[in-house]
Structures are given as structure tokens and as C-alpha cells.
C-alpha atoms as a PDB file:
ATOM      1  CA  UNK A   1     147.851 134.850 162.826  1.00  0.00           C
ATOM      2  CA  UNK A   2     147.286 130.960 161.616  1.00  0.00           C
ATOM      3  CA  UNK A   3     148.089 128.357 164.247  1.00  0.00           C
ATOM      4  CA  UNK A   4     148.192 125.183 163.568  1.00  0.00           C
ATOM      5  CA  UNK A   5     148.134 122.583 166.587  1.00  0.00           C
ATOM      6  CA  UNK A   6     149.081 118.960 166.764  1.00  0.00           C
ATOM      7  CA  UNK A   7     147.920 115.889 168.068  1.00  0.00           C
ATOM      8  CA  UNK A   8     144.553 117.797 168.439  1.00  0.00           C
ATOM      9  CA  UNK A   9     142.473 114.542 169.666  1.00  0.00           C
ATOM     10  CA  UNK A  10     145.166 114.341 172.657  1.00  0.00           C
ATOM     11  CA  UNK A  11     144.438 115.510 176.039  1.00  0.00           C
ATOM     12  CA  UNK A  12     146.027 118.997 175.469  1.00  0.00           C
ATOM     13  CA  UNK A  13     144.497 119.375 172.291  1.00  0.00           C
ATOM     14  CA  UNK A  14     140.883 119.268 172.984  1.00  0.00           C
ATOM     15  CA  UNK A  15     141.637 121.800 175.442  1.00  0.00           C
ATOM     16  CA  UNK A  16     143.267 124.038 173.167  1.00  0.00           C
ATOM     17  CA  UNK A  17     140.197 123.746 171.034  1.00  0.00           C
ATOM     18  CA  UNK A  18     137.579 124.820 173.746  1.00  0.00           C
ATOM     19  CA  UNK A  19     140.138 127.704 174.313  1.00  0.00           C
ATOM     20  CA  UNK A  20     140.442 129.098 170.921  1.00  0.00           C
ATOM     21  CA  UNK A  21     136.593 129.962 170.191  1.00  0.00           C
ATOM     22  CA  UNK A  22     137.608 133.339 171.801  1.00  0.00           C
ATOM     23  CA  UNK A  23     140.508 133.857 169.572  1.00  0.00           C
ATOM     24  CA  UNK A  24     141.355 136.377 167.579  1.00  0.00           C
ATOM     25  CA  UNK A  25     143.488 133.917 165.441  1.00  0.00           C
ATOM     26  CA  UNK A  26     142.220 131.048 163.320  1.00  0.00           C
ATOM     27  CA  UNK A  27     143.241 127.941 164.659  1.00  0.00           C
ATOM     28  CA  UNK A  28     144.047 125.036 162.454  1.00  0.00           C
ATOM     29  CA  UNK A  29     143.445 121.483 164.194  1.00  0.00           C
ATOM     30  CA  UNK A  30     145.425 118.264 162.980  1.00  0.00           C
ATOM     31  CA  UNK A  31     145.730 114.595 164.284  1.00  0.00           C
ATOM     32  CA  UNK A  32     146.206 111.183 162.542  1.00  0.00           C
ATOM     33  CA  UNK A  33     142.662 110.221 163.637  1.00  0.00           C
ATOM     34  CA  UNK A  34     139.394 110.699 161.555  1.00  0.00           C
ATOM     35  CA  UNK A  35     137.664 113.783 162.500  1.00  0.00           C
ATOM     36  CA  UNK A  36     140.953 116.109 161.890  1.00  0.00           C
ATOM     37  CA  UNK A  37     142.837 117.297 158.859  1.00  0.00           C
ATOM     38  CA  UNK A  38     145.524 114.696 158.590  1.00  0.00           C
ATOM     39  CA  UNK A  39     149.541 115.957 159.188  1.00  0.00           C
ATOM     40  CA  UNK A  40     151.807 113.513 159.326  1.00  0.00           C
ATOM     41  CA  UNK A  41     154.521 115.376 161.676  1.00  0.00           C
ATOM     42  CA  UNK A  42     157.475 112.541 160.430  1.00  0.00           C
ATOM     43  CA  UNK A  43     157.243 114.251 157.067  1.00  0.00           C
ATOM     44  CA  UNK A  44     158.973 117.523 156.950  1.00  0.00           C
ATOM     45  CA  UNK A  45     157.393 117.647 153.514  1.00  0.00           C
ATOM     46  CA  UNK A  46     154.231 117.961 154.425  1.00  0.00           C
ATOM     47  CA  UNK A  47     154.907 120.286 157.314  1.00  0.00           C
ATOM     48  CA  UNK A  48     155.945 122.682 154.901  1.00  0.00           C
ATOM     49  CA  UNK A  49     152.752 122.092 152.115  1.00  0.00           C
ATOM     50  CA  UNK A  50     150.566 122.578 155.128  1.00  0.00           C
ATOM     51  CA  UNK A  51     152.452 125.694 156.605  1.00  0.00           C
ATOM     52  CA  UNK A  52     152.695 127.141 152.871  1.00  0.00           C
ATOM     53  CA  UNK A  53     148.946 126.641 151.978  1.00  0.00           C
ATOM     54  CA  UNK A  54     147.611 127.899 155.140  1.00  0.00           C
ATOM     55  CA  UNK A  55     150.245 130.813 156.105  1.00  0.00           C
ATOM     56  CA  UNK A  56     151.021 129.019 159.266  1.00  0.00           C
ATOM     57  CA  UNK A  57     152.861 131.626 162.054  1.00  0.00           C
ATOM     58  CA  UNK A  58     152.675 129.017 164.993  1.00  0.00           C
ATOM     59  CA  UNK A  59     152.518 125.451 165.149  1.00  0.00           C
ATOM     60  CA  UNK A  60     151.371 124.011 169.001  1.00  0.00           C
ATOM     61  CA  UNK A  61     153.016 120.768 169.094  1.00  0.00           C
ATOM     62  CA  UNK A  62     150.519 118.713 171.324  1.00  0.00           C
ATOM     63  CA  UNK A  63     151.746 115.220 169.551  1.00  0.00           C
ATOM     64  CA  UNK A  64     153.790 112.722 170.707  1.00  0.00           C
ATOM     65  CA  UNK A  65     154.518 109.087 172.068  1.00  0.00           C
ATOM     66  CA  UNK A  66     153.576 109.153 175.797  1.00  0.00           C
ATOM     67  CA  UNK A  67     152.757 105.020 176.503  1.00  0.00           C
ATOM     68  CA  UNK A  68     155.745 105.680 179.077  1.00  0.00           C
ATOM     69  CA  UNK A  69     156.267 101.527 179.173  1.00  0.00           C
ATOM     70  CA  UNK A  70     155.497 100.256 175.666  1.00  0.00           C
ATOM     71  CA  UNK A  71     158.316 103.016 175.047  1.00  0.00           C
ATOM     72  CA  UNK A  72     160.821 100.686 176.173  1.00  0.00           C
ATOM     73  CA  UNK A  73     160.119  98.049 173.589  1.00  0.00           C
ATOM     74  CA  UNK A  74     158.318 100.173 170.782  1.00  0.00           C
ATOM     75  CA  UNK A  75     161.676 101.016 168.447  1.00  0.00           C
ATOM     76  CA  UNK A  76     162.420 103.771 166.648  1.00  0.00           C
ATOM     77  CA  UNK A  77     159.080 105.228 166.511  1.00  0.00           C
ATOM     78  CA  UNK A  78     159.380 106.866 169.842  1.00  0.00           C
ATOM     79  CA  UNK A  79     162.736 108.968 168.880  1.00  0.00           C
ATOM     80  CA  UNK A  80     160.810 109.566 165.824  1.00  0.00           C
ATOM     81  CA  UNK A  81     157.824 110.682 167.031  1.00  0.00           C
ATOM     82  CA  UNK A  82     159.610 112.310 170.221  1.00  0.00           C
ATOM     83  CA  UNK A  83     162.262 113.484 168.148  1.00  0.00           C
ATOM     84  CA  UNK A  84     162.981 114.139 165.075  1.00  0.00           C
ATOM     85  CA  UNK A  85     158.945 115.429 164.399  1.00  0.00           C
ATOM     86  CA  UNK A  86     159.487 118.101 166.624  1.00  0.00           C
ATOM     87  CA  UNK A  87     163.296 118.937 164.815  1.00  0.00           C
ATOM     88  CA  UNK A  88     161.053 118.965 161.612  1.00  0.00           C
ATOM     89  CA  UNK A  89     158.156 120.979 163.119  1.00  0.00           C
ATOM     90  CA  UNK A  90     160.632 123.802 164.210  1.00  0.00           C
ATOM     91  CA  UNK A  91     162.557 123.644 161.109  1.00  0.00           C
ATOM     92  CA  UNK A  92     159.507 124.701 159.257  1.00  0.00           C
ATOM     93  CA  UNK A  93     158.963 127.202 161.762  1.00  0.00           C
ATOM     94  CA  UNK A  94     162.083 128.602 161.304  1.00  0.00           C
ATOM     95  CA  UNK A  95     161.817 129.250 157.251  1.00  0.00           C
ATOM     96  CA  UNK A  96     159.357 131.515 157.562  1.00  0.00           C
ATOM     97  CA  UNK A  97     159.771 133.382 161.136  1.00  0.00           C
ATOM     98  CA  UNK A  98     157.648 131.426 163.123  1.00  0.00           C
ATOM     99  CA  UNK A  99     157.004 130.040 166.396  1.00  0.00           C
ATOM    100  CA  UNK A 100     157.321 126.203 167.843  1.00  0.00           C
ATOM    101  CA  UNK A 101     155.471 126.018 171.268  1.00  0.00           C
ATOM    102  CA  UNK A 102     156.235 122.747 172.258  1.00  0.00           C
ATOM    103  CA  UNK A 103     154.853 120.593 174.872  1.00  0.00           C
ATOM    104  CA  UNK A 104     157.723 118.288 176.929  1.00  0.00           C
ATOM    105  CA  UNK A 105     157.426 116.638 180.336  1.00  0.00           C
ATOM    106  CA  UNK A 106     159.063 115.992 183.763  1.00  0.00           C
ATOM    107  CA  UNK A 107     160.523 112.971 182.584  1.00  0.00           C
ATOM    108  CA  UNK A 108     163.483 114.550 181.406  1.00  0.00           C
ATOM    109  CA  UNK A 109     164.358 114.321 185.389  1.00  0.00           C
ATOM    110  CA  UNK A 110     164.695 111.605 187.239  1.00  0.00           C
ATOM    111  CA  UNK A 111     168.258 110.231 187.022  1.00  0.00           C
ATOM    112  CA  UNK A 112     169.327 112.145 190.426  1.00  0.00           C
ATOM    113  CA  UNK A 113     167.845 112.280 193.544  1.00  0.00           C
ATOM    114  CA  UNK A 114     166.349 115.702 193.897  1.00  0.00           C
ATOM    115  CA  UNK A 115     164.355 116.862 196.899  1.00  0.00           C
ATOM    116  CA  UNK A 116     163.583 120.820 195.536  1.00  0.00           C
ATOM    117  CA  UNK A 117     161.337 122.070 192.593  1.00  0.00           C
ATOM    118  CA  UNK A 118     163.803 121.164 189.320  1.00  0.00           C
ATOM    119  CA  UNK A 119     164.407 124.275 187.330  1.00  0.00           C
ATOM    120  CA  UNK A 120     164.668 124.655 183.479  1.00  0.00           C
ATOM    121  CA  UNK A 121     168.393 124.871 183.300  1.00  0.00           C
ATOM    122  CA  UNK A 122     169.306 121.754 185.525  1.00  0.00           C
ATOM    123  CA  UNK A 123     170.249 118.974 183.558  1.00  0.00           C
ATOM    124  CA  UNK A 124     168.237 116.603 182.147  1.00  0.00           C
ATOM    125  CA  UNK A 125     168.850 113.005 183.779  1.00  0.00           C
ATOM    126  CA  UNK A 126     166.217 110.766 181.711  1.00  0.00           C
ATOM    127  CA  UNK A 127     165.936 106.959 183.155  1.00  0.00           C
ATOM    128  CA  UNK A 128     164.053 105.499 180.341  1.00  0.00           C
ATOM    129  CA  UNK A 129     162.969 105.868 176.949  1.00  0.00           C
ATOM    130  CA  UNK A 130     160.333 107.683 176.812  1.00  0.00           C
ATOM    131  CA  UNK A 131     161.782 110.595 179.129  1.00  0.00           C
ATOM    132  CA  UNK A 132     165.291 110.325 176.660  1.00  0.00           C
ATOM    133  CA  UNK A 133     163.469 110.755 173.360  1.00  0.00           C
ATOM    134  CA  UNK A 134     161.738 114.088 175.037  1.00  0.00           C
ATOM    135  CA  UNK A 135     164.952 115.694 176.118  1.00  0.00           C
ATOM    136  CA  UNK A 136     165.978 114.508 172.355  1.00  0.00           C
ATOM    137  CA  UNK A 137     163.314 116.746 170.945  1.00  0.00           C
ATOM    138  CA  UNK A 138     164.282 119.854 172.997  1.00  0.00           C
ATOM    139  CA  UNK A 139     167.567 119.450 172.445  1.00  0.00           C
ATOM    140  CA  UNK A 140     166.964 119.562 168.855  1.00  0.00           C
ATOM    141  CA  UNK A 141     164.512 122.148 168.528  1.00  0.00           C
ATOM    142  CA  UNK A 142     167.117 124.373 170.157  1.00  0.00           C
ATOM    143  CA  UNK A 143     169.678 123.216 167.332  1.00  0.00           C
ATOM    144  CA  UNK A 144     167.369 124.303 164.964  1.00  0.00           C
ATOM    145  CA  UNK A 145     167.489 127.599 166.014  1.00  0.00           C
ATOM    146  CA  UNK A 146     164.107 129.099 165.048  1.00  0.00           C
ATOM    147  CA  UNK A 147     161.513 130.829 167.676  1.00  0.00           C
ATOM    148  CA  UNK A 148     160.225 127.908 170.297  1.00  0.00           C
ATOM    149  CA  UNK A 149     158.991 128.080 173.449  1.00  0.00           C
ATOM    150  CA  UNK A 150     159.627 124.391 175.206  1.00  0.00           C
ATOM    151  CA  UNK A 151     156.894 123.639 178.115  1.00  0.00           C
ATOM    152  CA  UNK A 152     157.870 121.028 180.445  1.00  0.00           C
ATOM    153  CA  UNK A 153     154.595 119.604 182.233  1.00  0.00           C
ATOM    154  CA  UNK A 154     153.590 116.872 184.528  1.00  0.00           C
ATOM    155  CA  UNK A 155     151.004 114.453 185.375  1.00  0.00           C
ATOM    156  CA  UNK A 156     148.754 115.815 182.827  1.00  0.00           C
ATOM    157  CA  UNK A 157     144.782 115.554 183.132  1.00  0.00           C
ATOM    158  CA  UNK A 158     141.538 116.320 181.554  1.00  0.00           C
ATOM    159  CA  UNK A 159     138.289 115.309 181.141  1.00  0.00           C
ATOM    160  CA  UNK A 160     139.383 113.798 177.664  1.00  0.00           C
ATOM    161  CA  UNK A 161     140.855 110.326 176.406  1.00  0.00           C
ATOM    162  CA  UNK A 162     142.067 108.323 179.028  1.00  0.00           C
ATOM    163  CA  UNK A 163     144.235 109.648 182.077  1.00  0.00           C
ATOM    164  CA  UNK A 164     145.244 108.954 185.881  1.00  0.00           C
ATOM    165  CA  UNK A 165     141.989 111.049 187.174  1.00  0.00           C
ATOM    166  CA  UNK A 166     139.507 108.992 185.079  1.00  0.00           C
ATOM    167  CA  UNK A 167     141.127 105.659 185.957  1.00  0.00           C
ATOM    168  CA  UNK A 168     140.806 106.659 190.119  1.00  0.00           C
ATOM    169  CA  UNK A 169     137.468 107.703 189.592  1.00  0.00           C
ATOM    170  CA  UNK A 170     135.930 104.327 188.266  1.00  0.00           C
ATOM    171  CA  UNK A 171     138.461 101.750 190.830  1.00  0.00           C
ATOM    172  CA  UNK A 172     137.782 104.016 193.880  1.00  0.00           C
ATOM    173  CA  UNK A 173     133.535 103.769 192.571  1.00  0.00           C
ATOM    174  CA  UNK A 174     134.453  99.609 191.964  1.00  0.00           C
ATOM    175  CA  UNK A 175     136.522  98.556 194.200  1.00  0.00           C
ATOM    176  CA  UNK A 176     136.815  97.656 197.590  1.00  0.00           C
ATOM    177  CA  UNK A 177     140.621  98.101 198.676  1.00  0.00           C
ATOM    178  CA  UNK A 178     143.438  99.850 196.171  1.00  0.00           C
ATOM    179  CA  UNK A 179     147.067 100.162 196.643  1.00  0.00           C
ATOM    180  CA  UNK A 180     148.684 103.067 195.146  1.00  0.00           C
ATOM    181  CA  UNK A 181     152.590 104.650 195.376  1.00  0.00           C
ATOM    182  CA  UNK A 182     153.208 107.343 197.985  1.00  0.00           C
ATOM    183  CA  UNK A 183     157.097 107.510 197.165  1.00  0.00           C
ATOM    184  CA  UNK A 184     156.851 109.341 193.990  1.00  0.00           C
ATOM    185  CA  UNK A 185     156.100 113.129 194.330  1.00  0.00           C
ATOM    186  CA  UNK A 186     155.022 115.589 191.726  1.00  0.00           C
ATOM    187  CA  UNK A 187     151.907 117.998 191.279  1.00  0.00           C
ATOM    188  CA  UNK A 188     148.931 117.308 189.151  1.00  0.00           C
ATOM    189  CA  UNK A 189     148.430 119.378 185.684  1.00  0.00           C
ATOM    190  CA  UNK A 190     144.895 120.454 184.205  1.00  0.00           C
ATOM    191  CA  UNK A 191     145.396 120.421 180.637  1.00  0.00           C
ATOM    192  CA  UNK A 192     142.491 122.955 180.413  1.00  0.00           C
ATOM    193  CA  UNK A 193     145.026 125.038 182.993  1.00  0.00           C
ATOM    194  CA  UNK A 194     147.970 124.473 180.534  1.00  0.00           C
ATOM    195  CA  UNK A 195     145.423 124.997 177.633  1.00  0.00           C
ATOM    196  CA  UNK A 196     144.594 128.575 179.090  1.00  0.00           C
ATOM    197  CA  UNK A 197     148.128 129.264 179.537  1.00  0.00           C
ATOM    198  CA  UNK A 198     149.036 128.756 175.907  1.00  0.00           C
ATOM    199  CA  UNK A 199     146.571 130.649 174.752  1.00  0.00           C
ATOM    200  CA  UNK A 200     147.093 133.636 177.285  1.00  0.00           C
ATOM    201  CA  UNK A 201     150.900 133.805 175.714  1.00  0.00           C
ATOM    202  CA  UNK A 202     150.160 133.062 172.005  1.00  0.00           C
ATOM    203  CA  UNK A 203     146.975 135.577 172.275  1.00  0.00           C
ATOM    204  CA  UNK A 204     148.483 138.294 173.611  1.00  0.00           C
ATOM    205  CA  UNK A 205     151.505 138.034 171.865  1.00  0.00           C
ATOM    206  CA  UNK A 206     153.668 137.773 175.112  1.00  0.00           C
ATOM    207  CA  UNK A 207     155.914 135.287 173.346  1.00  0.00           C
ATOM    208  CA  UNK A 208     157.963 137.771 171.302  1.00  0.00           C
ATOM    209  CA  UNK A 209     161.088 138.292 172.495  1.00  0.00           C
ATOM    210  CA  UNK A 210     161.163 135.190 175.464  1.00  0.00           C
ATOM    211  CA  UNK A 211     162.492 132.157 173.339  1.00  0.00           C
ATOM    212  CA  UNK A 212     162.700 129.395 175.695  1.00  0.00           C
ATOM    213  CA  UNK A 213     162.562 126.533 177.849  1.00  0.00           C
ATOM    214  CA  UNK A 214     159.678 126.803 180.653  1.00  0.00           C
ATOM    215  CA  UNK A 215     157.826 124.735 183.288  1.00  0.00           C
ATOM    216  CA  UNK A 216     154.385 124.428 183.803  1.00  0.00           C
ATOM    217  CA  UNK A 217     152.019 122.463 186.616  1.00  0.00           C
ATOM    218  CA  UNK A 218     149.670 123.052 188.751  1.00  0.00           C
ATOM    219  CA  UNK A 219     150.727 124.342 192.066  1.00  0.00           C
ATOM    220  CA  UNK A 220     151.387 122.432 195.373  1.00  0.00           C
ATOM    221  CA  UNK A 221     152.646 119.171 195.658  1.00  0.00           C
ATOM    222  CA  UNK A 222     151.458 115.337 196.187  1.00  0.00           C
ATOM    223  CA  UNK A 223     152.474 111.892 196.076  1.00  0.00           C
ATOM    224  CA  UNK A 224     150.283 109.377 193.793  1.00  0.00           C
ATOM    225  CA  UNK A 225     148.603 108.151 196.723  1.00  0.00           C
ATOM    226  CA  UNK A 226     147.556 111.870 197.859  1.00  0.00           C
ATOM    227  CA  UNK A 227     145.927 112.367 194.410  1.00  0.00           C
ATOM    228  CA  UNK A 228     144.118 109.701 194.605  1.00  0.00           C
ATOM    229  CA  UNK A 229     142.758 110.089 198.167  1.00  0.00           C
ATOM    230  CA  UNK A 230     141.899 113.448 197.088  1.00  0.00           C
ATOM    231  CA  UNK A 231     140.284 112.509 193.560  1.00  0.00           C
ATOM    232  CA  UNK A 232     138.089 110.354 195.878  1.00  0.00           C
ATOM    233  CA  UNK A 233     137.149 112.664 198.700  1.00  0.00           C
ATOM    234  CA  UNK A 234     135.829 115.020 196.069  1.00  0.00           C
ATOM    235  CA  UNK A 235     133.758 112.399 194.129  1.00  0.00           C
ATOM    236  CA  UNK A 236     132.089 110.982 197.471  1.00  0.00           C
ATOM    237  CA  UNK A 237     134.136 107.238 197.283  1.00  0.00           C
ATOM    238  CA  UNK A 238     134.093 106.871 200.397  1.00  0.00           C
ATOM    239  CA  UNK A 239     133.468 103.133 200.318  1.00  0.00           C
ATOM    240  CA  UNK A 240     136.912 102.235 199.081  1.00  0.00           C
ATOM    241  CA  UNK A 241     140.150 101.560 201.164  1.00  0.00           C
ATOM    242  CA  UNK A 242     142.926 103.473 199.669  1.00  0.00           C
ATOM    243  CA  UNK A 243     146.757 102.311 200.748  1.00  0.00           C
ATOM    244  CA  UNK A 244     149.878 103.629 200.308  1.00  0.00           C
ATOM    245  CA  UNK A 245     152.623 101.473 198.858  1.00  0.00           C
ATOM    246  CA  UNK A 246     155.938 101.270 197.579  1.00  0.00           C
ATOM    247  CA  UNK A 247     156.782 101.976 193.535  1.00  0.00           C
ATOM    248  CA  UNK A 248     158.426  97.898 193.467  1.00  0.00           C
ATOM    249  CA  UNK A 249     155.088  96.784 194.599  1.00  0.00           C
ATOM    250  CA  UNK A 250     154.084  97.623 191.325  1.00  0.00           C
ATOM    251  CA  UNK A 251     157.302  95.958 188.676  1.00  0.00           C
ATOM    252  CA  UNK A 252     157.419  98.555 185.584  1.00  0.00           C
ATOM    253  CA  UNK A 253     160.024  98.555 182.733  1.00  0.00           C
ATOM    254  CA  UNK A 254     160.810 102.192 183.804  1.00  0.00           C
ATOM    255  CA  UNK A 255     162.428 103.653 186.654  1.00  0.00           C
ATOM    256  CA  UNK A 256     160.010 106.880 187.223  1.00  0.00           C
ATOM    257  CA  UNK A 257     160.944 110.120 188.753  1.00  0.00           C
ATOM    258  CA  UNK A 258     160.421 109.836 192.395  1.00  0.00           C
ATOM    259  CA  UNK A 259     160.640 113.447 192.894  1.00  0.00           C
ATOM    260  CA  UNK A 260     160.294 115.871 189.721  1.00  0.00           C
ATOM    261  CA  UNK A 261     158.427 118.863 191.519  1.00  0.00           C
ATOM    262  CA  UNK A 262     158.786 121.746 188.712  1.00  0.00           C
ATOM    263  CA  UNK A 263     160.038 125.229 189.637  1.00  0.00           C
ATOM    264  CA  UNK A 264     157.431 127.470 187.927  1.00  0.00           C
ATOM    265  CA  UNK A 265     159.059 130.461 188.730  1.00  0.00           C
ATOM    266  CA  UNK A 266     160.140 131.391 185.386  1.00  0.00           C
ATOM    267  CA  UNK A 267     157.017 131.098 183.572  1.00  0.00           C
ATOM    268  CA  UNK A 268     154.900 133.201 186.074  1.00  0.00           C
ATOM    269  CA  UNK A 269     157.353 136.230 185.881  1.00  0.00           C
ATOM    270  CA  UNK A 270     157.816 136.135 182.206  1.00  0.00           C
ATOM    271  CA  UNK A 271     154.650 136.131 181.058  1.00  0.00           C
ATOM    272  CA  UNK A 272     152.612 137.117 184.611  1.00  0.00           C
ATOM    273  CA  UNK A 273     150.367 134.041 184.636  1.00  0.00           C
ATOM    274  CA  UNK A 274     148.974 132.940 187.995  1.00  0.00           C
ATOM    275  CA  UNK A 275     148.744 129.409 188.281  1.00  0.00           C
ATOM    276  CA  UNK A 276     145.610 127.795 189.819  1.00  0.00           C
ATOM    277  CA  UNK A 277     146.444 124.979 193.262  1.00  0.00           C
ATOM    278  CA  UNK A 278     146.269 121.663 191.869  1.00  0.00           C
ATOM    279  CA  UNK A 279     143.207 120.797 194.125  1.00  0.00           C
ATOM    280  CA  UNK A 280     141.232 123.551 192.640  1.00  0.00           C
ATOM    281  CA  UNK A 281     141.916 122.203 189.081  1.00  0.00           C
ATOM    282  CA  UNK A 282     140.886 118.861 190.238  1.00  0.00           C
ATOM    283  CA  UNK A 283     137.441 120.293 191.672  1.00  0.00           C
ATOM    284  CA  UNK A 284     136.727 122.101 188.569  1.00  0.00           C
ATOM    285  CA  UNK A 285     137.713 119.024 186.156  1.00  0.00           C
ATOM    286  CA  UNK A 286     135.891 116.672 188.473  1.00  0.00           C
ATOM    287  CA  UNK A 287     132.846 118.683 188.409  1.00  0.00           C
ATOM    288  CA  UNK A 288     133.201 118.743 184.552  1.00  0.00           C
ATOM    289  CA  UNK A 289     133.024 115.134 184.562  1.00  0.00           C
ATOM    290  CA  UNK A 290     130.066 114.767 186.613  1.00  0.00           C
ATOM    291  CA  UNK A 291     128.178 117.389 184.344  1.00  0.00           C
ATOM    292  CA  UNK A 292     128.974 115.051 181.620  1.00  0.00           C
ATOM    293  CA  UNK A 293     127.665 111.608 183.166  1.00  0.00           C
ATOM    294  CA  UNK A 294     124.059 113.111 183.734  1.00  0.00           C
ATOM    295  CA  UNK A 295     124.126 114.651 180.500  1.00  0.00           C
END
């Protein structure tokens, strides 16, 4: 089977390319950047030369706006991006039997006060842009009507382009003293984690049959400040005073989620992944990053 994956140069995406050397399926990787075939995912056009000319099965939509504050003020590009790209990414999916896996986010949540793990079918209650253009995009992918698979994720990191991991390691080596939330809860996600789960479903062929909307993090929970602390303990900063604080301490054009905990319950039965602790993933990705500095 062809895949073809979006927004390859994205955190996701350079996972899913260290994942797919042990494929059995050729992998097709696409971003707007030099270094990748070009797709522009606005033009369902295009979508359809490139799924024609490369008999494209499965298209891993890794591409998106995600500057969750410049999404207040950017314009239409964010419901276009957010959007109507992945409306035109499943509707080329759709014309010739194929499947959309299609990466959306916690921020969907947020408009309710919830204190347990949110589960696929509770409503969506977005409280800015950027989380109202995402629950746009699954709600039109499921218009469509083709084959998708929706994967809700949260606090997403990697060892690639910048994220919250990689900003905590370099204040906690630089600075003396660093406030950081503690009323906003969620769990950390490895995008090599989320990477491997893809894979495991697409490789396998588990999809067939379990159309969807899923979540997927790491497991446990944390506040901001938590993740930090931990991020760190692990990398030996001991030298830096970390303090917990309150979210208005830190003014932001977007109300975020102060709980959006996701229930993974769904995606570990239907497709029998086991999900790694989110402090484990940190470790590993940590380590990764150290390898890389005294390379």
C-alpha cells in the first residue's frame, strides 16, 4: 500500500519517517518546506494528481496550524488549514476507497469544567480558535463520509522542531528562578509514541473495519509545572528554582483547557496497543536529546 503523509517536517512527521524504514509499505513524505515533495493540502486538485500518480491508499494528515495564539488573529488561514484541507484530504480518500488518519488535539475540550479523562463522544466545547477550527476538520471529515480514523492528542513532544520539552530544557540549564502553571492538567505525548502507534494500526492493517474518532497520550497525568519539574530532574537542573503559578500570571489571547485528561480506553481495546507512562517517554526522548548534543 502507498501512504502518503503530511506536514512531514512537523513533529509527528519526522517520527513517522524513522518508523516507516521497517515498513512493508512505501511511504510518500510531503511538506511545504524544501527537502519534501511539495502538496499543497488547500488544493483538492492537487490532492487528487498526487493520489492518482502515486496510487495513494492512505494519506497521514500530520499538517496543520498549531501557533495556538497567533490563531486568534491569523484569519482564514487557520479554518483553512484546520479545516477545509482535511475535508479535501478525505474527499480524495474517499474516491478511491481509502483511508484519512488524521491527527486532532485536546483542544476541542475546554469549554466545561471537567475533572475525569474526556472521552471521544463528549462534546466538543472549543474556547478559541485554534481548538474550533480542529473540531471543524473532524466534523467535516465525518461529512465526507470516506474511511478516517480521527486521533485526538495532547501536549505533543519530540526531539524535533521546537516544543514545550526543548524550551524547559534550555530555561531550567539558564536560568535561575522560573514560574510555570500548575492549574492546567493534561498528560504529555511522545510523538515517536504516537508515531509507533500509527504505524502499528496502518501496518498491520488493524484499521479495517474501526472507522473512527480515537484518543491518544501518554499515560498518567500532570500539571505544566509537574512536567517541567520532571523534565528537569531527569536532565540534572538542579540549579534552577521552579514555581508553580496561576494560568493569569501569564495573559494569553486563549482560554486553555485546564483539565483535558484523554480517556484512552477506546484506542487500547480496539486495536490492543499498550501505551507507554508519560515519564518513561520523557526518559527515552530526553536521552535522545542528549545523544544528539555530544554527537
Amino acid at each position: 500500500m502507498n501512504i502518503l503523509v503530511t506536514g512531514a517536517n512537523g513533529q509527528l512527521g519526522n517520527e513517522m519517517q524513522i518508523v516507516s524504514k521497517n515498513s512493508k509499505d512505501k511511504y510518500i513524505f510531503t511538506d511545504v518546506c524544501d527537502g519534501y515533495e511539495k502538496l499543497d493540502i488547500t488544493d483538492l486538485d492537487a490532492i487528487r494528481r498526487m493520489v492518482a500518480e502515486n496510487d495513494v491508499k492512505c494519506i497521514i494528515n500530520c499538517a496543520a496550524w498549531t501557533n495556538v495564539d497567533k490563531a486568534e488573529t491569523a484569519g482564514d488561514i487557520v479554518e483553512t488549514l484546520n479545516a477545509t484541507a482535511p475535508e479535501n484530504l478525505a474527499k480524495a480518500m474517499k474516491e478511491v476507497g481509502g483511508l484519512l488518519v488524521h491527527i486532532s488535539t485536546d483542544y476541542v475540550f475546554g469549554g466545561d469544567p471537567y475533572n475525569t479523562p474526556c472521552r471521544e463522544d463528549q462534546k466538543g466545547t472549543p474556547t478559541g480558535v485554534y481548538g474550533l477550527t480542529k473540531l471543524h476538520g473532524e466534523q467535516k471529515i465525518q461529512a465526507v463520509g470516506g474511511h478516517y480514523i480521527i486521533i485526538r492528542t495532547a501536549w505533543l513532544y519530540s526531539e524535533f522542531g521546537h516544543n514545550f520539552v526543548k524550551t524547559m530544557l534550555n530555561l531550567t540549564a539558564t536560568k535561575p528562578q522560573l514560574k510555570v502553571v500548575f492549574d492546567q492538567t493534561g498528560t504529555p505525548t511522545y510523538a515517536g509514541d504516537l508515531a509507533e502507534a500509527i504505524f502499528d494500526i496502518i501496518d498491520n492493517r488493524k484499521f479495517e473495519g474501526h472507522d473512527g474518532v480515537y484518543h491518544f497520550s501518554n499515560e498518567g497525568v500532570c500539571s505544566w509545572y509537574d512536567f517541567t519539574k520532571k523534565i528537569a530532574e531527569l536532565a540534572g537542573h538542579d540549579s534552577c528554582d521552579i514555581q508553580p503559578c496561576h494560568s493569569n500570571e501569564f495573559p494569553s489571547p486563549v482560554t486553555r483547557p485546564a483539565y483535558s485528561v484523554l480517556d484512552k480506553t477506546k484506542i487500547k481495546e480496539t486495536f490492543g496497543l499498550k501505551i507507554p507512562y508519560w515519564v518513561d517517554s520523557l526518559k527515552k526522548c530526553e536521552a535522545n536529546l542528549l545523544k544528539e548534543q555530544s554527537c
